[in-house]
PDB file of N, CA and C in Angstrom:
ATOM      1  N   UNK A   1      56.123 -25.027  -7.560  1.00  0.00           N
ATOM      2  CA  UNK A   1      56.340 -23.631  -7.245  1.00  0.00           C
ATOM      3  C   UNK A   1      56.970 -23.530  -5.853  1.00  0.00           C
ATOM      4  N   UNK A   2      58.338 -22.752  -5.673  1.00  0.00           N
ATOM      5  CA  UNK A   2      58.292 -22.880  -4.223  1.00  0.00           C
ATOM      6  C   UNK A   2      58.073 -21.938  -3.608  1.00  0.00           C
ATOM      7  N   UNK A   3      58.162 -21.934  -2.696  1.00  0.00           N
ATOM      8  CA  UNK A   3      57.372 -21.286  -1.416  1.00  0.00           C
ATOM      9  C   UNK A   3      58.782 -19.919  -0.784  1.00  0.00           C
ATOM     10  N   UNK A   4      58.039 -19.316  -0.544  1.00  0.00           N
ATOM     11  CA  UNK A   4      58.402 -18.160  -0.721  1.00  0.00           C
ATOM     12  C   UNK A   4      58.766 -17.845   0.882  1.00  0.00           C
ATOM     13  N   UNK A   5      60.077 -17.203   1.392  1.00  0.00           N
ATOM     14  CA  UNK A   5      60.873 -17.104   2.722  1.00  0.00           C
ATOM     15  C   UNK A   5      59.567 -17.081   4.286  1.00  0.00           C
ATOM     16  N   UNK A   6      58.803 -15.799   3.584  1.00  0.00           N
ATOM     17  CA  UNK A   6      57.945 -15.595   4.640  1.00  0.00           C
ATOM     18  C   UNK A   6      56.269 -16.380   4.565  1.00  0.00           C
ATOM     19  N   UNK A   7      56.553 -17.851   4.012  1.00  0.00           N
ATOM     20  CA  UNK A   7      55.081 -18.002   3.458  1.00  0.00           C
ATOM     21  C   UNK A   7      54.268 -18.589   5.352  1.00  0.00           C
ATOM     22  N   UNK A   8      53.618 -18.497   4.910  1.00  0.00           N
ATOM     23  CA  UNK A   8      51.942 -18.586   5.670  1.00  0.00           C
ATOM     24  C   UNK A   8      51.583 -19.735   6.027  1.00  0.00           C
ATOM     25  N   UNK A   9      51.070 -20.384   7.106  1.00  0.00           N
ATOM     26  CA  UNK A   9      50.888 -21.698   7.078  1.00  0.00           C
ATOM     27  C   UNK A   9      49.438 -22.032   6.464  1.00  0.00           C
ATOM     28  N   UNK A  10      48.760 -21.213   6.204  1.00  0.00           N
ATOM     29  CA  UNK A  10      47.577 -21.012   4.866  1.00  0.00           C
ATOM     30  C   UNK A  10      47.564 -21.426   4.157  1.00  0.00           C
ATOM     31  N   UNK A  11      49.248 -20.770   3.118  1.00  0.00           N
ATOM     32  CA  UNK A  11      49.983 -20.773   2.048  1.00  0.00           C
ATOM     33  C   UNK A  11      50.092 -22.228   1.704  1.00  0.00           C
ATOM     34  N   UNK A  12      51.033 -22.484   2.989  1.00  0.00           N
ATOM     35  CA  UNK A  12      51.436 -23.583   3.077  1.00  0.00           C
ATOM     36  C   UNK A  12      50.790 -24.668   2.858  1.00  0.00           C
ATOM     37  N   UNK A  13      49.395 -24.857   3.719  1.00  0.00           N
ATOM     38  CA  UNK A  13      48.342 -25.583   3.807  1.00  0.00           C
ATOM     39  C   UNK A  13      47.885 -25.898   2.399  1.00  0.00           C
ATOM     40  N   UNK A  14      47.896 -24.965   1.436  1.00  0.00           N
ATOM     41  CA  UNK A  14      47.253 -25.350   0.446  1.00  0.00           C
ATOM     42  C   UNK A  14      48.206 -25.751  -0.484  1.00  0.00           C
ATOM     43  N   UNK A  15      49.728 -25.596   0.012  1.00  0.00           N
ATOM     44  CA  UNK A  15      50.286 -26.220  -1.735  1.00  0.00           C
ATOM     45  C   UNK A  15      50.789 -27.575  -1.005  1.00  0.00           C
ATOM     46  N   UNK A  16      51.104 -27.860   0.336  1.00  0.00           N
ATOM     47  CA  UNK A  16      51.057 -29.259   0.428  1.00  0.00           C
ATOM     48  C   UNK A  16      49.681 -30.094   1.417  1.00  0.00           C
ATOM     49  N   UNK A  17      49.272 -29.645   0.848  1.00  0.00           N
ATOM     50  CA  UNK A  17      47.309 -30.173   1.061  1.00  0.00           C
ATOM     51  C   UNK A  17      46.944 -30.696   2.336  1.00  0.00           C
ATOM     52  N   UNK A  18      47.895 -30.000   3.483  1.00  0.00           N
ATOM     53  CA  UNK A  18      47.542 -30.268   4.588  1.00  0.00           C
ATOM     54  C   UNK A  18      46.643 -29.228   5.678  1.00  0.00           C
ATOM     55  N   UNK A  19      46.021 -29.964   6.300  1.00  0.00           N
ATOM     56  CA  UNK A  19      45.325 -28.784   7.227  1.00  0.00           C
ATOM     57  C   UNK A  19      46.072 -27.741   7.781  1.00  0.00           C
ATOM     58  N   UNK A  20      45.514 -26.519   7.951  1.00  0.00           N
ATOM     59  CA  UNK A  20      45.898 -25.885   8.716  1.00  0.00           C
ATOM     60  C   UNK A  20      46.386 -25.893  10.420  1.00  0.00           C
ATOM     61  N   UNK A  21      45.378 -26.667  10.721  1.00  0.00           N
ATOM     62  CA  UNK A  21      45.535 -27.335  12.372  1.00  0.00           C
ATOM     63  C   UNK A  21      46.651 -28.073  12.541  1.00  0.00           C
ATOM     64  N   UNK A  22      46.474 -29.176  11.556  1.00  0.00           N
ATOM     65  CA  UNK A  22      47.590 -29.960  11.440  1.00  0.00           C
ATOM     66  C   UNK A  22      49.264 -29.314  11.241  1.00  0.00           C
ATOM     67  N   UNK A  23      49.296 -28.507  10.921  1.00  0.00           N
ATOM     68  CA  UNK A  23      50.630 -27.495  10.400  1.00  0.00           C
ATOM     69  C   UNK A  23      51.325 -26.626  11.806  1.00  0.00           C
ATOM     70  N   UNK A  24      50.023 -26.068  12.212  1.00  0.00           N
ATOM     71  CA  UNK A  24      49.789 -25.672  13.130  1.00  0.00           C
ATOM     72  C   UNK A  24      50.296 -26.453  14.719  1.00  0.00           C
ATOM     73  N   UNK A  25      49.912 -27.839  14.322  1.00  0.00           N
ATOM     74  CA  UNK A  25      50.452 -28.628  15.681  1.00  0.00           C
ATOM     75  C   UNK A  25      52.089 -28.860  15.297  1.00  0.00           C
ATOM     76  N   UNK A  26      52.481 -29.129  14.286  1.00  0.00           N
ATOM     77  CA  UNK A  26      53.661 -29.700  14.157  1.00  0.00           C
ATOM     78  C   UNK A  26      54.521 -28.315  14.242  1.00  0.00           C
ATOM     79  N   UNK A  27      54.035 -26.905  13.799  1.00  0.00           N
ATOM     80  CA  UNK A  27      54.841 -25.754  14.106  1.00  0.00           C
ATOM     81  C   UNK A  27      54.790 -25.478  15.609  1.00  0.00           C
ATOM     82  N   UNK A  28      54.114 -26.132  16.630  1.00  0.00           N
ATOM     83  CA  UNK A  28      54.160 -25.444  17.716  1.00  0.00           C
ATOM     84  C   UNK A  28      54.868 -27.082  18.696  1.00  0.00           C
ATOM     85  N   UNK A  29      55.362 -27.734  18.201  1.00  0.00           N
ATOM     86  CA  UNK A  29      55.762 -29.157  19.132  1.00  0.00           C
ATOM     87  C   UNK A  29      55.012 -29.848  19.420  1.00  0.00           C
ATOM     88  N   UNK A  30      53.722 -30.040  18.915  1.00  0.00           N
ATOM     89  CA  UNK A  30      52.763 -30.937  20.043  1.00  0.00           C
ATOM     90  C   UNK A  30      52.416 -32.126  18.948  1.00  0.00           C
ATOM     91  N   UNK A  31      53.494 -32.140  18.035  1.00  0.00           N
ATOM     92  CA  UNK A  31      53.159 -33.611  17.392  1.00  0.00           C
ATOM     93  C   UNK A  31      53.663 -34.583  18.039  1.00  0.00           C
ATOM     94  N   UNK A  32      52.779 -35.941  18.200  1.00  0.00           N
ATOM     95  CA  UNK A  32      53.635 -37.064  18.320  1.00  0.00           C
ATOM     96  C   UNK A  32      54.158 -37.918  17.292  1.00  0.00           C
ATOM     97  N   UNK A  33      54.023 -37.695  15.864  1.00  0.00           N
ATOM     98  CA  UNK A  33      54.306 -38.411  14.673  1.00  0.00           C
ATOM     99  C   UNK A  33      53.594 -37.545  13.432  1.00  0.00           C
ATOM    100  N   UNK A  34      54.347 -37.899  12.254  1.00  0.00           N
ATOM    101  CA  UNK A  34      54.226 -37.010  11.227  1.00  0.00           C
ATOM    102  C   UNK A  34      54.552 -38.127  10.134  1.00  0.00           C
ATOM    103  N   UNK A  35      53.444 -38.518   9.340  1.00  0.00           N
ATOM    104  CA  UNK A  35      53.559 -39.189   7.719  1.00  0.00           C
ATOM    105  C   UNK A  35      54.471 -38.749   7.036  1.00  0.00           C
ATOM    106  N   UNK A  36      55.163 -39.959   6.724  1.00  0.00           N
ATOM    107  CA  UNK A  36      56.447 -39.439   5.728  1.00  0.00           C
ATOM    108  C   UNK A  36      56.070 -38.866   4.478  1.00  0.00           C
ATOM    109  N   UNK A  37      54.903 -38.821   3.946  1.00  0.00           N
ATOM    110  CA  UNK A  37      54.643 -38.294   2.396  1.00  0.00           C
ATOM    111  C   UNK A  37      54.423 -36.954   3.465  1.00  0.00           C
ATOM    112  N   UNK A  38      53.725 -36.613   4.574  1.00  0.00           N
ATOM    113  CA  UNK A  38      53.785 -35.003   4.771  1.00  0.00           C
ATOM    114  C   UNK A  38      55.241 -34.503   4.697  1.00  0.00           C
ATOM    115  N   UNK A  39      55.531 -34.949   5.336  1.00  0.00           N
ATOM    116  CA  UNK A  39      57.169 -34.628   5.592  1.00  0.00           C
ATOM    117  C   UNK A  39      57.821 -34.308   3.906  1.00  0.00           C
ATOM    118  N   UNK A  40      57.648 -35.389   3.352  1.00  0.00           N
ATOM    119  CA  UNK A  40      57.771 -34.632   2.145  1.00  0.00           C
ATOM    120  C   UNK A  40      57.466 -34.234   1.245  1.00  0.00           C
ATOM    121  N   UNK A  41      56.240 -33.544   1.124  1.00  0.00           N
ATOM    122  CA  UNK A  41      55.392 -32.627   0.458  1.00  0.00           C
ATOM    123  C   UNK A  41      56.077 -31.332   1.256  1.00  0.00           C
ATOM    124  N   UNK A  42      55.907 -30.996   2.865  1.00  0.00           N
ATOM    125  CA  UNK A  42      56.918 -29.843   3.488  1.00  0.00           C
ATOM    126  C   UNK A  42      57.879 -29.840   2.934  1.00  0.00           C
ATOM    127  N   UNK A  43      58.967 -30.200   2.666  1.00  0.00           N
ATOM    128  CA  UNK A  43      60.160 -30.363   2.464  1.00  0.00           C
ATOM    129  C   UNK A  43      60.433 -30.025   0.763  1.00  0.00           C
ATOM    130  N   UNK A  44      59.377 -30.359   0.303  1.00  0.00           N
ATOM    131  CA  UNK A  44      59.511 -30.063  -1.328  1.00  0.00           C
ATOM    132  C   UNK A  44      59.252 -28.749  -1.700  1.00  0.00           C
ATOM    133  N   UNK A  45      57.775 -28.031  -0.907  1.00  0.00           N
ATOM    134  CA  UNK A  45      57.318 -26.939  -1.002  1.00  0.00           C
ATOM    135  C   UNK A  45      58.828 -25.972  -0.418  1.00  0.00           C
ATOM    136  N   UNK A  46      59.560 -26.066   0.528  1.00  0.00           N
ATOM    137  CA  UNK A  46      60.082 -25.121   1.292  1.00  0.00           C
ATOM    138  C   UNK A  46      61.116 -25.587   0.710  1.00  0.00           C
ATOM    139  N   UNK A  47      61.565 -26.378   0.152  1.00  0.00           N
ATOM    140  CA  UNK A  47      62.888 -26.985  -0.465  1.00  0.00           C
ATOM    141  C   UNK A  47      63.454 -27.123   0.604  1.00  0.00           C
ATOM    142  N   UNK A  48      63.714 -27.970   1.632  1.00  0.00           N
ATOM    143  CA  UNK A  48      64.888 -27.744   2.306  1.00  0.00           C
ATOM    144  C   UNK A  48      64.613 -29.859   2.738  1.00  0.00           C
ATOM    145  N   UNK A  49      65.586 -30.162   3.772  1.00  0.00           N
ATOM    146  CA  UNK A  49      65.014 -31.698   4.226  1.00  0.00           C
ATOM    147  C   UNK A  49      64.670 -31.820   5.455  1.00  0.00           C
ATOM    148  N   UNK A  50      64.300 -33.160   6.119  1.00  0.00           N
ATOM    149  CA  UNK A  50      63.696 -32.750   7.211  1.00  0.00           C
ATOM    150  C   UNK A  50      64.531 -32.666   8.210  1.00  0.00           C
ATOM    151  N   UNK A  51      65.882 -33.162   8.192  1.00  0.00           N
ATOM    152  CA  UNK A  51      66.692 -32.235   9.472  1.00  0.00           C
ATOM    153  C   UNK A  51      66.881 -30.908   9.256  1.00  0.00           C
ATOM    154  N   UNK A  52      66.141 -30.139   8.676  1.00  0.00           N
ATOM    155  CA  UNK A  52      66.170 -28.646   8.535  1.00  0.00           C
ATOM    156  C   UNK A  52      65.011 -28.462   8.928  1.00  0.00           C
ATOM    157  N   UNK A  53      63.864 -29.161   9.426  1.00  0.00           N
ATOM    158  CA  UNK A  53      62.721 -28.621  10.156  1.00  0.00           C
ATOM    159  C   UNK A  53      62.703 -29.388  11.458  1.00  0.00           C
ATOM    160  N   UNK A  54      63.542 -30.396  11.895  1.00  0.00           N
ATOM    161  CA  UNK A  54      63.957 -31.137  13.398  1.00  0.00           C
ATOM    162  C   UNK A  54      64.934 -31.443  13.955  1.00  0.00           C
ATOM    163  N   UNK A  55      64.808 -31.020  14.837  1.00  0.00           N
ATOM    164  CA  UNK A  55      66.007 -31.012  15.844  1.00  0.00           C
ATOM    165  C   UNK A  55      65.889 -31.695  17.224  1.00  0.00           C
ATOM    166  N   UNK A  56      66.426 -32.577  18.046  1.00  0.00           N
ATOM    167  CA  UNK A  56      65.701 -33.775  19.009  1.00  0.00           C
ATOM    168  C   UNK A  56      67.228 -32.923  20.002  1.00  0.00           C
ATOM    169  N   UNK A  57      66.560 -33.367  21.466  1.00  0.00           N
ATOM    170  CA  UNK A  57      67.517 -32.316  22.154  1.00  0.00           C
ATOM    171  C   UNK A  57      67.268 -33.644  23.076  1.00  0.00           C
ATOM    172  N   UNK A  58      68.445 -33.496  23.639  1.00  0.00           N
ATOM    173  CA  UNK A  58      68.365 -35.066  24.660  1.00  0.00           C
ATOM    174  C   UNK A  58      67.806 -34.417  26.256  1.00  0.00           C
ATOM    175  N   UNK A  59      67.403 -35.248  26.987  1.00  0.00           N
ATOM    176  CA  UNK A  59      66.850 -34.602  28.663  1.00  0.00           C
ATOM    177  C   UNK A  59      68.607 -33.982  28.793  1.00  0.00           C
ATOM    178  N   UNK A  60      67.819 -32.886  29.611  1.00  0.00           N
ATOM    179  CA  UNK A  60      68.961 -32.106  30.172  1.00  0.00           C
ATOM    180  C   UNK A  60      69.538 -32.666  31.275  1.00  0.00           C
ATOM    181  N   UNK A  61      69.047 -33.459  31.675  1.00  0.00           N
ATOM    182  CA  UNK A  61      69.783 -34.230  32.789  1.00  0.00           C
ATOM    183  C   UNK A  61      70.453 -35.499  32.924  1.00  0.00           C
ATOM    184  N   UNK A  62      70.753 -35.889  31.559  1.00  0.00           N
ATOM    185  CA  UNK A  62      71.667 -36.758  30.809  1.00  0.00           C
ATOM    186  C   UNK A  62      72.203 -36.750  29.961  1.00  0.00           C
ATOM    187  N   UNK A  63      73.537 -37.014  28.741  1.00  0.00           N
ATOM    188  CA  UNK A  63      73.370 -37.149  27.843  1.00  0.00           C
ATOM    189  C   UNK A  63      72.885 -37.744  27.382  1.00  0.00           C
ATOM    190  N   UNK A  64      73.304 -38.040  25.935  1.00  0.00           N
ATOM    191  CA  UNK A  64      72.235 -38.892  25.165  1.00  0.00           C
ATOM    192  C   UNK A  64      72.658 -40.076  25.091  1.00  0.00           C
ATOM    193  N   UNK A  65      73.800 -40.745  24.978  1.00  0.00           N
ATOM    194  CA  UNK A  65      74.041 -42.176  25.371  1.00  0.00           C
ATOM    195  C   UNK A  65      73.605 -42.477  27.211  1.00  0.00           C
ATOM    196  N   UNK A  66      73.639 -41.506  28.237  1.00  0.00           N
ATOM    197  CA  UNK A  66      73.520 -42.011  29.330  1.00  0.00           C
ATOM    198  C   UNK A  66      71.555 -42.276  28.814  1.00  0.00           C
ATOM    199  N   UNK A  67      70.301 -41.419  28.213  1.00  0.00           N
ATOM    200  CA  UNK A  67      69.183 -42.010  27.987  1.00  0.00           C
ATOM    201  C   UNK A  67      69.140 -42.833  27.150  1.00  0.00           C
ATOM    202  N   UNK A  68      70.012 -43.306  26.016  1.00  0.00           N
ATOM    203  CA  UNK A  68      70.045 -44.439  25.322  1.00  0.00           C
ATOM    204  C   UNK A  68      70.372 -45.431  26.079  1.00  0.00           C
ATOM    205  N   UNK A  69      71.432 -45.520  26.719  1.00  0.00           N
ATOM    206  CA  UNK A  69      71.781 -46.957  27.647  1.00  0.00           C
ATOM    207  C   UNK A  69      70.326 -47.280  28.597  1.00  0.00           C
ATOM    208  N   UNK A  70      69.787 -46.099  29.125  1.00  0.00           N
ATOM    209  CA  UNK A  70      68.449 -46.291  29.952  1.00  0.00           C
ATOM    210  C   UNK A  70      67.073 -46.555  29.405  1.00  0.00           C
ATOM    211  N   UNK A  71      66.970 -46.431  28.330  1.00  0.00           N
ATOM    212  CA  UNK A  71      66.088 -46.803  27.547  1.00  0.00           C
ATOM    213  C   UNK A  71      65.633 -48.399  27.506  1.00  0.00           C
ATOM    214  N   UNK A  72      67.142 -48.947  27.436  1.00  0.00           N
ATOM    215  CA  UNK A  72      67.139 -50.431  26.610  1.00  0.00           C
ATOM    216  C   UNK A  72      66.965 -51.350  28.232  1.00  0.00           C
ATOM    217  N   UNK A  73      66.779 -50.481  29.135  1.00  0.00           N
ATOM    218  CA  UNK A  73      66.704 -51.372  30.637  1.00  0.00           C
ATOM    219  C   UNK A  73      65.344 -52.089  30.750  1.00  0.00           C
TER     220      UNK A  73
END
């Protein structure tokens, strides 16, 4: 069944059997990692994939190859 434009993270919670808290952290940024079967149980319910629920923004004070090259130091 899918999920409907304005659904609920309630809603949500219960058709892909995740907590509410849990939904809750990943809607507000404070995840540090997310199970790929959640990811797609979200993704099935809302139909969409998961670069349609993430977006990674590089430090503003580099691009993203200048923190990739700094990374690997």
């Amino acid at each position: 069944m899918p999920a409907e434009p304005a659904t609920t993270l309630a809603t949500l919670s219960e058709l892909v059997r995740v907590s509410v808290a849990n939904l809750s952290v990943l809607e507000n940024d404070r995840a540090r990692a997310i199970r790929f079967s959640t990811l797609t149980a979200i993704c099935q319910v809302l139909q969409c994939s998961g670069g349609d629920l993430f977006s990674v923004d590089p430090p503003s004070s580099m691009t993203g190859a200048q923190s990739f090259a700094q990374a690997g130091r």
